[in-house]
N, C-alpha and C. Protein backbone atom coordinates (compact mmCIF):
# COMPACT_ATOMS: atom_id res chain seq x y z
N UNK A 1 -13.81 18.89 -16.43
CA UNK A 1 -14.64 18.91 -15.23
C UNK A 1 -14.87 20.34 -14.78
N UNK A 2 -16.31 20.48 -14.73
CA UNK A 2 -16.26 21.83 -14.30
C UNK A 2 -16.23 22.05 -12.47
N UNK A 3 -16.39 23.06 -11.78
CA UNK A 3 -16.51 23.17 -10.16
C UNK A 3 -17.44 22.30 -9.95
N UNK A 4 -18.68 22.19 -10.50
CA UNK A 4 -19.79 21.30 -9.86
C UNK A 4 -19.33 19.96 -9.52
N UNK A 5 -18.53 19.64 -10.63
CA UNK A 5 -17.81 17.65 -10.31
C UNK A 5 -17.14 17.63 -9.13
N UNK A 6 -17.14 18.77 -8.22
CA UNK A 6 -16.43 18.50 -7.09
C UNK A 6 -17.24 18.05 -6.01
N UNK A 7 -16.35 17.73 -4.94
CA UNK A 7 -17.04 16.91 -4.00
C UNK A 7 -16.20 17.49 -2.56
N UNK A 8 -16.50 17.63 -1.36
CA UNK A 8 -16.11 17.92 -0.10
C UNK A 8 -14.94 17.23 0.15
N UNK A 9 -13.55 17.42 0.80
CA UNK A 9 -12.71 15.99 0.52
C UNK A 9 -12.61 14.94 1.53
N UNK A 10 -13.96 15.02 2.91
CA UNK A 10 -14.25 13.98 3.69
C UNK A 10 -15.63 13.24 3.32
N UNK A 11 -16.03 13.42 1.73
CA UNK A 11 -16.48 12.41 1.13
C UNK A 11 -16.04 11.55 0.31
N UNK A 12 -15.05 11.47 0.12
CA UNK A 12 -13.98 10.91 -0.72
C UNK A 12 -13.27 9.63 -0.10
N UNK A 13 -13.82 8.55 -0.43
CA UNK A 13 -13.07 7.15 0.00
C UNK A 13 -12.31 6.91 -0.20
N UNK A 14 -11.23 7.53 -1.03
CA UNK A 14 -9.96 7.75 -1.45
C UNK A 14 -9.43 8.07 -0.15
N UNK A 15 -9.78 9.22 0.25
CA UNK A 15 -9.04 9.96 1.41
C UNK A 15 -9.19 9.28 2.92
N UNK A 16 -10.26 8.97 2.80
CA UNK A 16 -10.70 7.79 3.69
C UNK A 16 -9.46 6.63 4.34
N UNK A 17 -9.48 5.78 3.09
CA UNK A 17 -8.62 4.39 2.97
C UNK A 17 -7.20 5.18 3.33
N UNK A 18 -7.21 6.18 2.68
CA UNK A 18 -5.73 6.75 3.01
C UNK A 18 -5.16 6.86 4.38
N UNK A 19 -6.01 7.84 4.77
CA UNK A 19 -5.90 7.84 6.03
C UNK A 19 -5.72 6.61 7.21
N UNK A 20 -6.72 5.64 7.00
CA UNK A 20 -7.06 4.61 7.78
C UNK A 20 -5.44 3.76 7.55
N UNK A 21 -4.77 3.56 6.55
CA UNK A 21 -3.98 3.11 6.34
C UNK A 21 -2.96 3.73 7.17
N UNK A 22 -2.31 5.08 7.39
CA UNK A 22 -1.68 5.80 7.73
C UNK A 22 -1.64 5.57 9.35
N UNK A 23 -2.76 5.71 9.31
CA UNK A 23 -3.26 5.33 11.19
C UNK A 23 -2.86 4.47 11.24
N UNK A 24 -3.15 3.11 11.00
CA UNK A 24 -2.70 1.54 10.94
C UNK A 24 -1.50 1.35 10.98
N UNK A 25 -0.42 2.10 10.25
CA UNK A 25 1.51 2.26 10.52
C UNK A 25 1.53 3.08 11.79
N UNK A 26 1.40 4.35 11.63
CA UNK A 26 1.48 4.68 13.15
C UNK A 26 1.32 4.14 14.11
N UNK A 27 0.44 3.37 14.56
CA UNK A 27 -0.31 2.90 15.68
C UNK A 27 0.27 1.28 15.71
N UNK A 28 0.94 1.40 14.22
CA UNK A 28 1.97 -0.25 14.75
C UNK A 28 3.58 0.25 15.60
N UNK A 29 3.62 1.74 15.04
CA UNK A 29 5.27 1.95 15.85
C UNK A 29 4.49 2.46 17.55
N UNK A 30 3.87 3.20 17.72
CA UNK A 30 3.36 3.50 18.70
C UNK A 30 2.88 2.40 19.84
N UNK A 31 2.36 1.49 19.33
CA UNK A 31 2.30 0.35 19.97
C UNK A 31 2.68 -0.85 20.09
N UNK A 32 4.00 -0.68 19.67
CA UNK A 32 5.36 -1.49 19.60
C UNK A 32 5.65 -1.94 20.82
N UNK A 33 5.03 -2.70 21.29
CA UNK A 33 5.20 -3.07 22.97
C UNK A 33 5.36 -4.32 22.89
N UNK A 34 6.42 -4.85 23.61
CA UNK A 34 6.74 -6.35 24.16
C UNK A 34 5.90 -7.20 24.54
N UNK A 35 5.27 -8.37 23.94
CA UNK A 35 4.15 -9.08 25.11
C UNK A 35 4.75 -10.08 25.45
N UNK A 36 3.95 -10.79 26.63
CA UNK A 36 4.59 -12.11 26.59
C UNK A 36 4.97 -13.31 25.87
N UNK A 37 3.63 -13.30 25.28
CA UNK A 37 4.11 -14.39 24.00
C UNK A 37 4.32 -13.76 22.53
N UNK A 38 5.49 -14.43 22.22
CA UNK A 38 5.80 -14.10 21.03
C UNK A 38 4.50 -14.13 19.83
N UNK A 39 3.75 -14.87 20.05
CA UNK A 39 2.62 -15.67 19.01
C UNK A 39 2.01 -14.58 19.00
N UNK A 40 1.42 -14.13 19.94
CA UNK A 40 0.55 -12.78 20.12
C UNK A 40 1.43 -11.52 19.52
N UNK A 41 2.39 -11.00 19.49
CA UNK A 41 3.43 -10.29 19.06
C UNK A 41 3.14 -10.85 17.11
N UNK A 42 3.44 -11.07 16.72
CA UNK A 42 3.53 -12.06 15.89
C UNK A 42 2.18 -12.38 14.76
N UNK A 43 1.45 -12.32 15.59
CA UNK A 43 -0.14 -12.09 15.21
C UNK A 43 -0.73 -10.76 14.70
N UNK A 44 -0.31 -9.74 15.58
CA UNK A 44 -0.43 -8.32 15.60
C UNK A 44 0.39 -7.58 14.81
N UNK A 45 1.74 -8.07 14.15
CA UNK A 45 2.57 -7.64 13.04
C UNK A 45 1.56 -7.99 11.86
N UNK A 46 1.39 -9.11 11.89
CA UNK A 46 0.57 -9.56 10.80
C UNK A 46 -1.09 -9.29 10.51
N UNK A 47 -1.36 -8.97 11.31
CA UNK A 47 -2.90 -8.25 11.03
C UNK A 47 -2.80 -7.01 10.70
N UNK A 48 -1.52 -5.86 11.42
CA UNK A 48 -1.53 -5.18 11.10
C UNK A 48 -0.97 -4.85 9.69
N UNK A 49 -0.37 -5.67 8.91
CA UNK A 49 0.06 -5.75 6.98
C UNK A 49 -1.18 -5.95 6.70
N UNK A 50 -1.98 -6.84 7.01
CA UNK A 50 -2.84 -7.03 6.05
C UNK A 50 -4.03 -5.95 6.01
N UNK A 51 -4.50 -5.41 6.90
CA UNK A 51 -5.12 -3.89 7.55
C UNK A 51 -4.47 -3.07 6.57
N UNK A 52 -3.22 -2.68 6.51
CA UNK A 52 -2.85 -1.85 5.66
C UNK A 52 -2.78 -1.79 4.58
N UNK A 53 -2.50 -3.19 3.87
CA UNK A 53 -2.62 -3.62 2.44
C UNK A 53 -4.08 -3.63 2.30
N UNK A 54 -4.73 -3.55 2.85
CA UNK A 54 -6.54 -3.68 2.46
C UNK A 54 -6.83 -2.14 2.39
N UNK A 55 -6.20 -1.18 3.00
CA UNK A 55 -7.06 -0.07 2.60
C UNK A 55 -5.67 0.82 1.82
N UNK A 56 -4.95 0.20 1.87
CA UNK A 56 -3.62 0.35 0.67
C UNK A 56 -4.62 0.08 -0.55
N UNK A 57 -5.25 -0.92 -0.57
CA UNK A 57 -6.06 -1.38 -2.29
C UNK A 57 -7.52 -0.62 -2.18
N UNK A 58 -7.96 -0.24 -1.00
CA UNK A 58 -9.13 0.60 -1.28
C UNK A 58 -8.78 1.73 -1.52
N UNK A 59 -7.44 2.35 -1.05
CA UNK A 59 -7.57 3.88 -1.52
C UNK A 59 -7.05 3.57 -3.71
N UNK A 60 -6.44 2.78 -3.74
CA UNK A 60 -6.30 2.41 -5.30
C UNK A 60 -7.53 2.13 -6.19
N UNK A 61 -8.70 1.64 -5.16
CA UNK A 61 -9.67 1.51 -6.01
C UNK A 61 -10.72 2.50 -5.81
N UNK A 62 -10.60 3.07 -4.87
CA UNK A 62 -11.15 4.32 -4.57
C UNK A 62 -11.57 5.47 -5.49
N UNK A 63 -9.40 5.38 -5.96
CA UNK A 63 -9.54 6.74 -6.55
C UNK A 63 -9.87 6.24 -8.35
N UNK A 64 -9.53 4.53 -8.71
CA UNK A 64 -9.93 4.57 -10.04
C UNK A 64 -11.69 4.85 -10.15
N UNK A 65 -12.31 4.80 -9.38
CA UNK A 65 -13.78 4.85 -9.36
C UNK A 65 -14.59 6.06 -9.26
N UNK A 66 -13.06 7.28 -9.03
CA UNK A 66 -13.74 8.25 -8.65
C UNK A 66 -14.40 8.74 -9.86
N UNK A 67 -15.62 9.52 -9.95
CA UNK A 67 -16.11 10.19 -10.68
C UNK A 67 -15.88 12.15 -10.10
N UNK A 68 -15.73 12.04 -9.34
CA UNK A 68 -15.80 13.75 -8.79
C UNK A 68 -13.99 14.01 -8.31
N UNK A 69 -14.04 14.98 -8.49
CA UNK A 69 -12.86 15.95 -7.80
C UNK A 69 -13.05 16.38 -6.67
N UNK A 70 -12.12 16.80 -5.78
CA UNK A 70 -12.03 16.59 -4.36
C UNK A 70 -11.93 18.35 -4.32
N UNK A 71 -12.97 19.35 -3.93
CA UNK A 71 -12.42 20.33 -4.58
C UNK A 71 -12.80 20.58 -2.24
């Protein structure tokens, strides 16, 4: 690959999904707050795995698709 195959690295959906994922754990300890109902508690653990496992598999498919380098 020469310099030209590169690409900016906030065009990169790789870096993207990464990120978004990263945010998504943080923002589950950060907003680790008690509610009243457990169900709702409970709900919000679980949206937040699957949020993460979804751009957990986009940054995996991200980067098999990449054609450019992140220069």
């Amino acid at each position: 690959m020469s310099v030209n195959d590169s690409k900016p690295w906030w065009q990169s959906s790789t870096i993207w999904a990464g990120l978004g994922s990263l945010v998504v754990a943080i923002a589950g300890f950060v907003l680790d707050q008690p509610a009243s109902s457990s169900d709702i508690v409970q709900g919000g653990v679980e949206a937040q795995q699957v949020l993460t496992g979804v751009l957990g598999l986009l940054a995996i498919i991200g980067r098999l698709r990449a054609t450019k380098r992140i220069g």
